[in-house]
N, C-alpha and C. Protein backbone atom coordinates (compact mmCIF):
# COMPACT_ATOMS: atom_id res chain seq x y z
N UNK A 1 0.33 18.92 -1.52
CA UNK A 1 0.65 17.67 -0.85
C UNK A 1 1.71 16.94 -1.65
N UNK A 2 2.88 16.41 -1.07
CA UNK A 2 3.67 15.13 -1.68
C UNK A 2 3.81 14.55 -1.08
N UNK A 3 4.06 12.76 -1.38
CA UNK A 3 4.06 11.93 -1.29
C UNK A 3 5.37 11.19 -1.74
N UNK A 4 6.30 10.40 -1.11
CA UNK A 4 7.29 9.95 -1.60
C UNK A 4 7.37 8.50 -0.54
N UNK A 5 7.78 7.52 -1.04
CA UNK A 5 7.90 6.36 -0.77
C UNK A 5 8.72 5.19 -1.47
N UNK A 6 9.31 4.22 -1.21
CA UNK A 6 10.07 3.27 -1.88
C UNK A 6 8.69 2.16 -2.29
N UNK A 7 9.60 1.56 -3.29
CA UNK A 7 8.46 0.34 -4.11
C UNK A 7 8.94 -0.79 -3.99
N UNK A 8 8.28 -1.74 -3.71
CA UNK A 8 9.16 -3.16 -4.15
C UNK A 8 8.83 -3.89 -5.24
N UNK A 9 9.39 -4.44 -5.94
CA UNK A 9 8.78 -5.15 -7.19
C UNK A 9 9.63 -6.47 -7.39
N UNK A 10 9.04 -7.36 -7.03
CA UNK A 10 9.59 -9.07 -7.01
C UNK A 10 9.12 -9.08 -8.85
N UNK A 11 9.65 -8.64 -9.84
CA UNK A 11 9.35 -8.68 -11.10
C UNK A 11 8.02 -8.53 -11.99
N UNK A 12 7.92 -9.56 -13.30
CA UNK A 12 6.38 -9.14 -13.42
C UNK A 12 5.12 -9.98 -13.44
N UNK A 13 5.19 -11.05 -12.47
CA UNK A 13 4.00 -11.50 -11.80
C UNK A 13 4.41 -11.31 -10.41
N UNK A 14 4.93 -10.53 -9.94
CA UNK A 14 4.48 -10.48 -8.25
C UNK A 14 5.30 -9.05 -7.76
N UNK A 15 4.56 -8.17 -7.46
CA UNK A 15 4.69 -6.60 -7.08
C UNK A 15 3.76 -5.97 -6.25
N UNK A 16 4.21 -5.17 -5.88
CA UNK A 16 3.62 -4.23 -5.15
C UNK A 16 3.89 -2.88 -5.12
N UNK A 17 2.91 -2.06 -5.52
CA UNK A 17 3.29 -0.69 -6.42
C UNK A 17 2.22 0.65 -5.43
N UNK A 18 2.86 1.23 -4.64
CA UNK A 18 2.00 2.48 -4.23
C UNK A 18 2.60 3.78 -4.86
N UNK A 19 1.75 4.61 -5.46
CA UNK A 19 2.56 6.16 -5.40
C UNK A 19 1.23 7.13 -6.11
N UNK A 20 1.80 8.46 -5.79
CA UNK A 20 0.59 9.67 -5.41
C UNK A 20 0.46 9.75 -7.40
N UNK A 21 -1.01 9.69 -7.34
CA UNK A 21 -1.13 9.87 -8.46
C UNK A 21 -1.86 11.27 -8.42
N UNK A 22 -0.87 12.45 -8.99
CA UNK A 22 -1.37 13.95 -9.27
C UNK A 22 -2.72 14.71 -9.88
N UNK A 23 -2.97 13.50 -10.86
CA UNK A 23 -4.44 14.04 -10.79
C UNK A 23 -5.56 13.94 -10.25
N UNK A 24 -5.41 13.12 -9.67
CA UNK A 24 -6.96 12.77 -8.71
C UNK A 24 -6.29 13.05 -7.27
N UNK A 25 -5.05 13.52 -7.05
CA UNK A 25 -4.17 13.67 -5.58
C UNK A 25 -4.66 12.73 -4.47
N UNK A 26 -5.16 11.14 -5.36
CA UNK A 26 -5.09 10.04 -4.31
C UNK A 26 -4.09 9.08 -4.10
N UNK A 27 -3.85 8.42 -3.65
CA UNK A 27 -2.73 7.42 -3.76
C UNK A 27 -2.98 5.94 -4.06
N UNK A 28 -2.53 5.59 -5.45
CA UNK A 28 -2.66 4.92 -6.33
C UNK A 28 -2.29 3.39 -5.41
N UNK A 29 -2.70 1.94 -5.20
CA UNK A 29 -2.36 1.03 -5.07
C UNK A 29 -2.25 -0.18 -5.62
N UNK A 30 -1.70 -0.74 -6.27
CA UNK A 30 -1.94 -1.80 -7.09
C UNK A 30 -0.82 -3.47 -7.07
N UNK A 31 -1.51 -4.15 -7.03
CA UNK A 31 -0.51 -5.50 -6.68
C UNK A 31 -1.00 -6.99 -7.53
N UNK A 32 -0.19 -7.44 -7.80
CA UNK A 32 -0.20 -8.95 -8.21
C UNK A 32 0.96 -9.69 -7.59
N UNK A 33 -0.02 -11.12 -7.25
CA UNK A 33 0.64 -12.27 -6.57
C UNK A 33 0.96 -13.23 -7.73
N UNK A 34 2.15 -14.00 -7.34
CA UNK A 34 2.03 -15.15 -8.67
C UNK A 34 1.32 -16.55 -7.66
N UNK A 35 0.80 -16.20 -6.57
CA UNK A 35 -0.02 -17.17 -6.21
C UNK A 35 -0.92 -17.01 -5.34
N UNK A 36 -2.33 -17.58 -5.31
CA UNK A 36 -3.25 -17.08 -4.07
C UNK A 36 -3.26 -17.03 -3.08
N UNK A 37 -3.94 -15.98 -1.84
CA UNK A 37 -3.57 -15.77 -0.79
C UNK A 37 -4.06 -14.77 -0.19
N UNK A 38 -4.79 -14.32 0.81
CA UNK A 38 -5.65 -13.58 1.68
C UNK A 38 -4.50 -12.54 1.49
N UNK A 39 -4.73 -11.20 1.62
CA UNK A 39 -4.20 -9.57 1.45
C UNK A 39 -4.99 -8.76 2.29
N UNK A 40 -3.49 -8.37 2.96
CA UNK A 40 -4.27 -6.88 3.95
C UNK A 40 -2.94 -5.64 3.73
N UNK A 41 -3.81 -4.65 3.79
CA UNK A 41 -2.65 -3.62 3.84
C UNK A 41 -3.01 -2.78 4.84
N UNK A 42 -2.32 -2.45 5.67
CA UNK A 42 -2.33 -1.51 6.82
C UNK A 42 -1.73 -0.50 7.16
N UNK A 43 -1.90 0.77 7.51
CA UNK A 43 -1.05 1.96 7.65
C UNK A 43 -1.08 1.59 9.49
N UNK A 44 -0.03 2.45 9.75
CA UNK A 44 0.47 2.74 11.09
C UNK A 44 1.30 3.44 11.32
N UNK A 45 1.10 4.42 12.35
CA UNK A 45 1.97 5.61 12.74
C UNK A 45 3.13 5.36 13.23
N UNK A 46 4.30 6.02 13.39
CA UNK A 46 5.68 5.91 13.86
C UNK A 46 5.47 5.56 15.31
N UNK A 47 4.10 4.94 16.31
CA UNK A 47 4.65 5.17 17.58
C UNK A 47 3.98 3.18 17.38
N UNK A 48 4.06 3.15 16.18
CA UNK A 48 3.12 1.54 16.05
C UNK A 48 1.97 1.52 15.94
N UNK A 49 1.08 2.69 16.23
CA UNK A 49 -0.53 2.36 16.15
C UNK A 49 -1.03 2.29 15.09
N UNK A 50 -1.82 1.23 14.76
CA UNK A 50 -2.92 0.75 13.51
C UNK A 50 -3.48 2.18 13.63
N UNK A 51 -3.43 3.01 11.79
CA UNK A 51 -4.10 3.66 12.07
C UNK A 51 -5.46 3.16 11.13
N UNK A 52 -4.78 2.83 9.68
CA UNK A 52 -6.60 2.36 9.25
C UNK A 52 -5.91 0.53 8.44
N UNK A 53 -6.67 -0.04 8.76
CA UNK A 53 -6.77 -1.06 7.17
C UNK A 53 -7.51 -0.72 5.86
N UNK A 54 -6.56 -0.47 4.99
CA UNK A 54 -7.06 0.31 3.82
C UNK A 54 -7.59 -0.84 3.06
N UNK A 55 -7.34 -2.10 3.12
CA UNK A 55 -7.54 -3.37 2.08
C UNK A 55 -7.65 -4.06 2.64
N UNK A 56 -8.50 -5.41 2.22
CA UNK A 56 -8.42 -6.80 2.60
C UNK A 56 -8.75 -7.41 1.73
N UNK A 57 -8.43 -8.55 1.19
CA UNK A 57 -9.26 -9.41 0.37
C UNK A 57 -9.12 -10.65 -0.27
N UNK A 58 -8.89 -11.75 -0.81
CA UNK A 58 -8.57 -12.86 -1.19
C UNK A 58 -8.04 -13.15 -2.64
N UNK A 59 -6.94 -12.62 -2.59
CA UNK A 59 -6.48 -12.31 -3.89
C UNK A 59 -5.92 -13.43 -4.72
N UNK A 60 -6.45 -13.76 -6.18
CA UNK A 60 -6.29 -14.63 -6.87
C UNK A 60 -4.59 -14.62 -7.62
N UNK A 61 -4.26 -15.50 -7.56
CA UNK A 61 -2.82 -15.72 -8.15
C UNK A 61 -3.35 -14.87 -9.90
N UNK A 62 -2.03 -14.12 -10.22
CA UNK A 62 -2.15 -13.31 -11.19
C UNK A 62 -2.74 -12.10 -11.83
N UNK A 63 -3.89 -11.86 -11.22
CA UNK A 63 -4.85 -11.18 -11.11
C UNK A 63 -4.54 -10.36 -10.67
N UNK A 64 -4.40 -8.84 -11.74
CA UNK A 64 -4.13 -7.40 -11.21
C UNK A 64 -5.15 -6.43 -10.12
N UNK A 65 -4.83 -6.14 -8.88
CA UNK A 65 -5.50 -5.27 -8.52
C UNK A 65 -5.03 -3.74 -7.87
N UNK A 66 -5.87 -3.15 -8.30
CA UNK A 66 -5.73 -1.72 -8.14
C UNK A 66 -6.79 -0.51 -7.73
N UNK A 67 -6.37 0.00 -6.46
CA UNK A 67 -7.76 0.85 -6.30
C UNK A 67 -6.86 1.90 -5.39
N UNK A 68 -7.54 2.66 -5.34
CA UNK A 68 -7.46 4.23 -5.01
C UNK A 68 -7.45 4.66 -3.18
N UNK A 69 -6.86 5.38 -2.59
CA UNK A 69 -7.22 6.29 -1.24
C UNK A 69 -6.97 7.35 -1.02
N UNK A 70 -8.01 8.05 -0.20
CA UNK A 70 -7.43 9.63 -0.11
C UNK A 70 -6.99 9.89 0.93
N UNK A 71 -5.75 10.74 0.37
CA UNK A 71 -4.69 10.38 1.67
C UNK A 71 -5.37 11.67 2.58
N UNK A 72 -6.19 12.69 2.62
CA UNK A 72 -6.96 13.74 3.26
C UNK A 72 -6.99 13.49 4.50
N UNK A 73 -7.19 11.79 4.69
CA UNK A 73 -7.57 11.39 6.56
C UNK A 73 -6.64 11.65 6.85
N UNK A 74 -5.05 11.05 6.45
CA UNK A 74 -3.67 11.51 7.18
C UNK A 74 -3.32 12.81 7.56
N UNK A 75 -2.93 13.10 8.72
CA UNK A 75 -2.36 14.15 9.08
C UNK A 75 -0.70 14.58 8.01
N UNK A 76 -0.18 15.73 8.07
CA UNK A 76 1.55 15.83 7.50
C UNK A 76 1.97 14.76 8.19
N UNK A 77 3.02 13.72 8.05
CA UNK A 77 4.13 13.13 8.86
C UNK A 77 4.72 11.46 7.92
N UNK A 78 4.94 11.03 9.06
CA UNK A 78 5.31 9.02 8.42
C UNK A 78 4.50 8.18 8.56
N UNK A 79 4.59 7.72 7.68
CA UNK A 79 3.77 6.32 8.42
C UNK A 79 4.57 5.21 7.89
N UNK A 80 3.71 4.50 8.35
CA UNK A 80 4.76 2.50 8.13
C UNK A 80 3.37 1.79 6.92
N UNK A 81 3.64 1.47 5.65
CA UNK A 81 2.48 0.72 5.20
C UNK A 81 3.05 -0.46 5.56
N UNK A 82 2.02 -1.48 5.64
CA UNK A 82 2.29 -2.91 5.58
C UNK A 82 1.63 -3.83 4.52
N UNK A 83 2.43 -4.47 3.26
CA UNK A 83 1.47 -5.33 2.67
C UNK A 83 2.08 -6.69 3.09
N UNK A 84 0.01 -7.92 3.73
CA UNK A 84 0.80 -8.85 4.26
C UNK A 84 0.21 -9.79 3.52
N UNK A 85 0.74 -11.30 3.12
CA UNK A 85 0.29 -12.13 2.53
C UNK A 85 0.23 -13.42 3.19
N UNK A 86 -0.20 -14.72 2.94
CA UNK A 86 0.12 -15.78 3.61
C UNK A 86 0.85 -15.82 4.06
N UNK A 87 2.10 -15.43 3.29
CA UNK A 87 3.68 -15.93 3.61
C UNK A 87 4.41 -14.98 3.51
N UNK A 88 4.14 -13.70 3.04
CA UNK A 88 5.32 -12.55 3.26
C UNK A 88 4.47 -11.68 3.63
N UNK A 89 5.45 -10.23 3.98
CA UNK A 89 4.86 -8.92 4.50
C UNK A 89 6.16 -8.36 4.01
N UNK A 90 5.57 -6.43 3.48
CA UNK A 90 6.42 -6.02 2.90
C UNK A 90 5.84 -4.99 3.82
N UNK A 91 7.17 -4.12 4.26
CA UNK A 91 6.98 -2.94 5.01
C UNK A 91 8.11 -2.08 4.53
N UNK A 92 7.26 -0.94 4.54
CA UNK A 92 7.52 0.51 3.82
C UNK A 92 6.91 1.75 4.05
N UNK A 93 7.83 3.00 4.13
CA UNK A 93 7.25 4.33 4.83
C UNK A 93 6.56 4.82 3.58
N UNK A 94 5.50 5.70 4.07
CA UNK A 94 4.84 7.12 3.55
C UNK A 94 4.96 8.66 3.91
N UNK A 95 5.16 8.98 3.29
CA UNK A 95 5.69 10.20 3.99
C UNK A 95 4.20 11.04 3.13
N UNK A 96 3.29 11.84 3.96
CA UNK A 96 2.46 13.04 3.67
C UNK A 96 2.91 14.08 4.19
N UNK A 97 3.14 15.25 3.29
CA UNK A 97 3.65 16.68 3.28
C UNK A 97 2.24 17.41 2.73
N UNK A 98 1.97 18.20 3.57
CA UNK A 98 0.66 19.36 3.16
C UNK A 98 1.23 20.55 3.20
């Protein structure tokens, strides 16, 4: 399986970081806000359909978080992630190759 995707990183209190981590072959997620604010991240297929919400949660200004998914449910192809916040949303492809 590979995994390739772009990152965004607004510096180092506020990022957003996905990528395939090889030894556990899950895909690594991890983000800090420099301010608080409800978090969802969502995958969706190239035709628009929600396929899962991988995250939700009420994320504290500064406060690193990071947790794990297995990308196994995805079929090969694209998808669209979405990370959304009060006030922004960052959208970005995934690409799974089996």
């Amino acid at each position: 399986m590979a995994l390739t995707l772009d990152e965004e990183n607004n510096g180092d209190n506020n990022f957003v970081s996905v990528g395939l981590n090889t030894n556990t072959e899950t895909v690594d997620v991890s983000y800090r806000l420099s301010y608080d604010s409800d978090v969802r991240i969502e995958i969706y297929d190239m035709t628009g359909a929600l396929v899962e919400m991988i995250h939700q949660s009420n994320a504290v200004e500064g406060q690193l978080y990071d947790f794990a998914i297995n990308p196994t449910k995805f079929t090969t192809g694209v998808y669209i992630y979405q990370f959304i916040t009060d006030t922004e949303r960052h959208i970005d492809k995934l690409h799974f190759i089996y």
